[in-house]
Every structure is written in structure tokens, then in C-alpha cells.
C-alpha atoms as a PDB file:
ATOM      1  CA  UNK A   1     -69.311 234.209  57.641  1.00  0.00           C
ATOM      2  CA  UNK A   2     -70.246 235.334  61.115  1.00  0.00           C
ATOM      3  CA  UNK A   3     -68.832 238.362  63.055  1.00  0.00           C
ATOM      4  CA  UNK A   4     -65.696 237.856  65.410  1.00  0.00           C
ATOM      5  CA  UNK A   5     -66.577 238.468  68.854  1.00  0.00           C
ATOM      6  CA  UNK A   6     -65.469 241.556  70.593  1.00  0.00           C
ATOM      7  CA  UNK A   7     -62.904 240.126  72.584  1.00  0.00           C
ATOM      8  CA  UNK A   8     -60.175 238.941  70.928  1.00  0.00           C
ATOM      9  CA  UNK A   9     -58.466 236.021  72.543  1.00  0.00           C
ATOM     10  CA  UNK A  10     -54.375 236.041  74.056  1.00  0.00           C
ATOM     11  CA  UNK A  11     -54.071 233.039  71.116  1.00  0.00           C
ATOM     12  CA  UNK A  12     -55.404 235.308  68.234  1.00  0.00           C
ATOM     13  CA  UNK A  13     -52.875 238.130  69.329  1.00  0.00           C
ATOM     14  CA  UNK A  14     -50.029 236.203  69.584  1.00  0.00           C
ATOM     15  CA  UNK A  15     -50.709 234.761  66.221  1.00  0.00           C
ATOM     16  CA  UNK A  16     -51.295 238.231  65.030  1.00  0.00           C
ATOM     17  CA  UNK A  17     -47.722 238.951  66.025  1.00  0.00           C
ATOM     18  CA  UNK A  18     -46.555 236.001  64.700  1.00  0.00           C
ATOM     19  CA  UNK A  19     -47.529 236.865  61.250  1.00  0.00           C
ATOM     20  CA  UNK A  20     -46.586 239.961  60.967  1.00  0.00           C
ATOM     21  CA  UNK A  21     -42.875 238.561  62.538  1.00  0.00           C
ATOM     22  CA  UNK A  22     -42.775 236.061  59.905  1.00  0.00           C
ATOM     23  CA  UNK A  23     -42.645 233.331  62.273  1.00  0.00           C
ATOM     24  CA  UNK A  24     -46.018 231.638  59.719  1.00  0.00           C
ATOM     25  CA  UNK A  25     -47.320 231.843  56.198  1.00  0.00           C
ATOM     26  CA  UNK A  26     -50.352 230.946  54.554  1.00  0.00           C
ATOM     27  CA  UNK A  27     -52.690 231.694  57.989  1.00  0.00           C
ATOM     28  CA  UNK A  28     -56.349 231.596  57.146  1.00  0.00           C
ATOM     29  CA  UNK A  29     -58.420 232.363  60.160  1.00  0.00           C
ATOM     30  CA  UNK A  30     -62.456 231.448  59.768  1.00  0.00           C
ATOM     31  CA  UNK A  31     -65.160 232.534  61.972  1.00  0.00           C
ATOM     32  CA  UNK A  32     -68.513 230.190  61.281  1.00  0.00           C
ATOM     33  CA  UNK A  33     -72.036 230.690  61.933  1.00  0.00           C
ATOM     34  CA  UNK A  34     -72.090 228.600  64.813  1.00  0.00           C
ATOM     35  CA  UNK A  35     -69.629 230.653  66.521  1.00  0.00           C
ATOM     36  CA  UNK A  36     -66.541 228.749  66.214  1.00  0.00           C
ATOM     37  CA  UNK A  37     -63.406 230.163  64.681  1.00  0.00           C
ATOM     38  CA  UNK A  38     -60.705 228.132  62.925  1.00  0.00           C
ATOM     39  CA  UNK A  39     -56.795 228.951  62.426  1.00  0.00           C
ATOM     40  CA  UNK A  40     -54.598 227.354  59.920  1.00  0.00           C
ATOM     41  CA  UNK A  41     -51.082 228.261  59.437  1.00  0.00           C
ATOM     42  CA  UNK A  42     -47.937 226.700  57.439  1.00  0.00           C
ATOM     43  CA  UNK A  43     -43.907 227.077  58.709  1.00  0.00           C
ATOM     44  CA  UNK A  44     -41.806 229.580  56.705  1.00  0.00           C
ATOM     45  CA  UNK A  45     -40.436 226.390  55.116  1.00  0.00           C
ATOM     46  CA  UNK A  46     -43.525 224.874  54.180  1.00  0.00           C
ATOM     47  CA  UNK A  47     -42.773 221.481  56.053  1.00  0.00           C
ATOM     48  CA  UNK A  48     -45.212 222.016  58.782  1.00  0.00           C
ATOM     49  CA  UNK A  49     -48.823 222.970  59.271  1.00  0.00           C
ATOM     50  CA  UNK A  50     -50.854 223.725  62.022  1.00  0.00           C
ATOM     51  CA  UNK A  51     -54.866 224.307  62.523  1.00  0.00           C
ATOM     52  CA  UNK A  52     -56.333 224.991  65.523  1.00  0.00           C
ATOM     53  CA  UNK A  53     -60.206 225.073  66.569  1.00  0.00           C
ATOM     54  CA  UNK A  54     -62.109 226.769  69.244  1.00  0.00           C
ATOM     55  CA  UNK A  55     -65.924 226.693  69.570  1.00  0.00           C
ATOM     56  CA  UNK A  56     -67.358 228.095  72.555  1.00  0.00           C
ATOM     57  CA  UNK A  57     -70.911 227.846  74.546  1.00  0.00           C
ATOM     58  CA  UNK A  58     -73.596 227.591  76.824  1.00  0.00           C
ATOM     59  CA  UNK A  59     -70.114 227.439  79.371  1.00  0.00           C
ATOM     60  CA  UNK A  60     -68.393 224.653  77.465  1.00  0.00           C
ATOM     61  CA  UNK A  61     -65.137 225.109  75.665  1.00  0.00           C
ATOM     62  CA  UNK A  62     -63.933 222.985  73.157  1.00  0.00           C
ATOM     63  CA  UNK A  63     -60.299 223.466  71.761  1.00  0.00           C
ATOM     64  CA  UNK A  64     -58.968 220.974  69.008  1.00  0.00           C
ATOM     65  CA  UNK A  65     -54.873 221.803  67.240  1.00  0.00           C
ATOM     66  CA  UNK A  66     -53.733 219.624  65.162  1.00  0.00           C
ATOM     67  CA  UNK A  67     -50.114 219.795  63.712  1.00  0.00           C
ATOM     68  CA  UNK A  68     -49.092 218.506  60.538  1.00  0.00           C
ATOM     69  CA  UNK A  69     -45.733 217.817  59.181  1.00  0.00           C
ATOM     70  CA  UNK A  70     -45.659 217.427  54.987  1.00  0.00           C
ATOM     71  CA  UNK A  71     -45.068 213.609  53.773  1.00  0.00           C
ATOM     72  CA  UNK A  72     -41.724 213.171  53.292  1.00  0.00           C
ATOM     73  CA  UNK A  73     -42.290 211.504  49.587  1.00  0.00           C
ATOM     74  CA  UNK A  74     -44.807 210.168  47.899  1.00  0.00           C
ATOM     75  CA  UNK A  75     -45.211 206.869  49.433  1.00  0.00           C
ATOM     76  CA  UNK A  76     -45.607 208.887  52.848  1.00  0.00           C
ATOM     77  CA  UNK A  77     -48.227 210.479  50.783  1.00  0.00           C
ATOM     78  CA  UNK A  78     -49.872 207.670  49.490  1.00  0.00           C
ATOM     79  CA  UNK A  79     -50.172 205.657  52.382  1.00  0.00           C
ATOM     80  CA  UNK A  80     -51.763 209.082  54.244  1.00  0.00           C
ATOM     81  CA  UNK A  81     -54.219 209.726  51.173  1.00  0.00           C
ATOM     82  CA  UNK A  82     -55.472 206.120  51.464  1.00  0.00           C
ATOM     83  CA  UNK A  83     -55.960 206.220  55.461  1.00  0.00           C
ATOM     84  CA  UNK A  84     -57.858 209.741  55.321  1.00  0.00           C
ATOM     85  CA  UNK A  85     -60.038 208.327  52.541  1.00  0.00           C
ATOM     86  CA  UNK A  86     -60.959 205.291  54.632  1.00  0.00           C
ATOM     87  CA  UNK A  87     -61.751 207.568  56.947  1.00  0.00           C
ATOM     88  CA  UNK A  88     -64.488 209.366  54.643  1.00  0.00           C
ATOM     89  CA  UNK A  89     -62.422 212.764  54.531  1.00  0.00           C
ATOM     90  CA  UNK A  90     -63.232 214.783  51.273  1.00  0.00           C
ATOM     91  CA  UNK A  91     -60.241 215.650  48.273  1.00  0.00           C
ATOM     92  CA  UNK A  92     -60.634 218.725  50.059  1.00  0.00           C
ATOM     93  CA  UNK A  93     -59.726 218.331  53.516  1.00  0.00           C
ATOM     94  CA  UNK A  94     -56.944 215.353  52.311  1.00  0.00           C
ATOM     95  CA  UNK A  95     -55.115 217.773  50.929  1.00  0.00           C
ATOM     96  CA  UNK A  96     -55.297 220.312  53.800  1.00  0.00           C
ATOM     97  CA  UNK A  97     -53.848 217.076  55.700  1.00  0.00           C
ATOM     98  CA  UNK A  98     -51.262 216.475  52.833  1.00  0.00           C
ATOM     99  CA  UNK A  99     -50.096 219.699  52.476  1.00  0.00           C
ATOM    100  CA  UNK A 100     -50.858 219.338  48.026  1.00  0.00           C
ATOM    101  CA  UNK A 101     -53.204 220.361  45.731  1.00  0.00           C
ATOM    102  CA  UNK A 102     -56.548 218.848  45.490  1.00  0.00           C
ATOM    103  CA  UNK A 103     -55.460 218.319  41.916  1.00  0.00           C
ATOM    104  CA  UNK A 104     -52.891 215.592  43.553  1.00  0.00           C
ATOM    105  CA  UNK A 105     -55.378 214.296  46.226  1.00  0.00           C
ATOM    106  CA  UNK A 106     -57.354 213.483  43.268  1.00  0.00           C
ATOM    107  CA  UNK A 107     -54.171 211.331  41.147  1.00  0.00           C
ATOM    108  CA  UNK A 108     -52.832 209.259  44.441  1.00  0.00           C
ATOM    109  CA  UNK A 109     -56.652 208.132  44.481  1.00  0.00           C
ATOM    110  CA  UNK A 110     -57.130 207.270  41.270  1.00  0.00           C
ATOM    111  CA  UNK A 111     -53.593 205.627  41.584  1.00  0.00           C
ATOM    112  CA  UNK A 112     -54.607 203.435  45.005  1.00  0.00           C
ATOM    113  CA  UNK A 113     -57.850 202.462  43.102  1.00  0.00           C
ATOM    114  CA  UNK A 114     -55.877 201.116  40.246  1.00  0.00           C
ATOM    115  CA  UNK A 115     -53.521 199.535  42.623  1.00  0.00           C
ATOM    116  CA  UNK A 116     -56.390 197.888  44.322  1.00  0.00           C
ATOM    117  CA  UNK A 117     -55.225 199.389  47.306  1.00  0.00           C
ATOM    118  CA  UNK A 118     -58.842 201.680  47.917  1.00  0.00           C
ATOM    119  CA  UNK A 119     -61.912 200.649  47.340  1.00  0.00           C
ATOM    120  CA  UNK A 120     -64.919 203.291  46.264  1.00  0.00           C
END
């Protein structure tokens, strides 16, 4: 994991308060090697998640939030599983998009193959 720059962004302070106000659970903040830094955070109630993504250089800034909600059942679920997958999104990142386990990522696919409703 690289190092955080020195200066620490407005967004990364008010987040920082956030926290700690227990406005947010589950944050997870990543700094890569290629200098960008990624924030993911879930609402007190669980129903809501959002990630944000900031990657900065050579003067051009690239920001990227995307907010979540959790499927409201299981077809919800389903029908998201299948359109990520399409997409060529791992188990992995489906179920950051899910808001479930990989473990669950893993049965709706096996159930939309045996439905015939995904092809792999």
C-alpha cells in the first residue's frame, strides 16, 4: 500500500468527523500504488453504501462516487448479480455492489446459471 500524501484533503476530514460522529460504519479508506485513494462507507442502518475515488496527476483530477442502496429482496438482488456479471465484475466487487457476502454472490450465480438466466 502506498503512503498518503501530506496533505490531507477537506473530503478526508470531513469523513474523519463523520466517523467518529457516527454518521458511517464500515469505512475502509485505500491508498494504491498509483497514487489514488479509495473511500467506502455503509449508513448506520446498513441500507446504503457509498465509495468514492480520487486519483490525481500530471494536473488531471479524476473523482468517481458511487452510491449504493441494498436490494430490497432477493429478486432486486438477483436481477443486480446477473447485470454486474454481464458486465465482467468479479464475486468480489458484486458483492461490494450488493451489499452480501461473496459467499451469496457465489449462490444467486449458480442459481441464474441453473435458471438459464447467465451464461458462463
Amino acid at each position: 500500500m502506498a503512503n498518503p500524501p501530506a496533505r490531507i484533503p477537506t473530503e478526508i476530514r470531513e469523513i474523519a468527523d463523520a466517523i467518529s460522529g457516527g454518521k458511517v460504519k464500515n469505512a475502509k479508506m485505500e491508498w494504491k500504488d498509483d497514487g489514488s485513494m479509495i473511500f467506502s462507507a455503509d449508513s448506520p442502518d446498513g441500507t446504503a453504501r457509498i465509495t468514492m475515488q480520487k486519483h490525481e496527476f500530471a494536473g488531471i483530477r479524476r473523482e468517481e462516487r458511487i452510491d449504493i442502496s441494498k436490494p430490497k429482496d432477493k429478486t432486486e438482488r438477483l436481477e443486480r448479480v446477473k447485470i454486474l456479471r454481464q458486465q465482467g465484475k468479479t464475486q468480489t466487487e458484486i458483492s461490494h455492489y450488493t451489499m452480501t457476502s461473496q459467499k451469496t454472490v457465489s449462490n444467486d450465480i449458480r442459481e441464474l446459471k441453473e435458471q438459464g438466466l447467465l451464461d458462463e
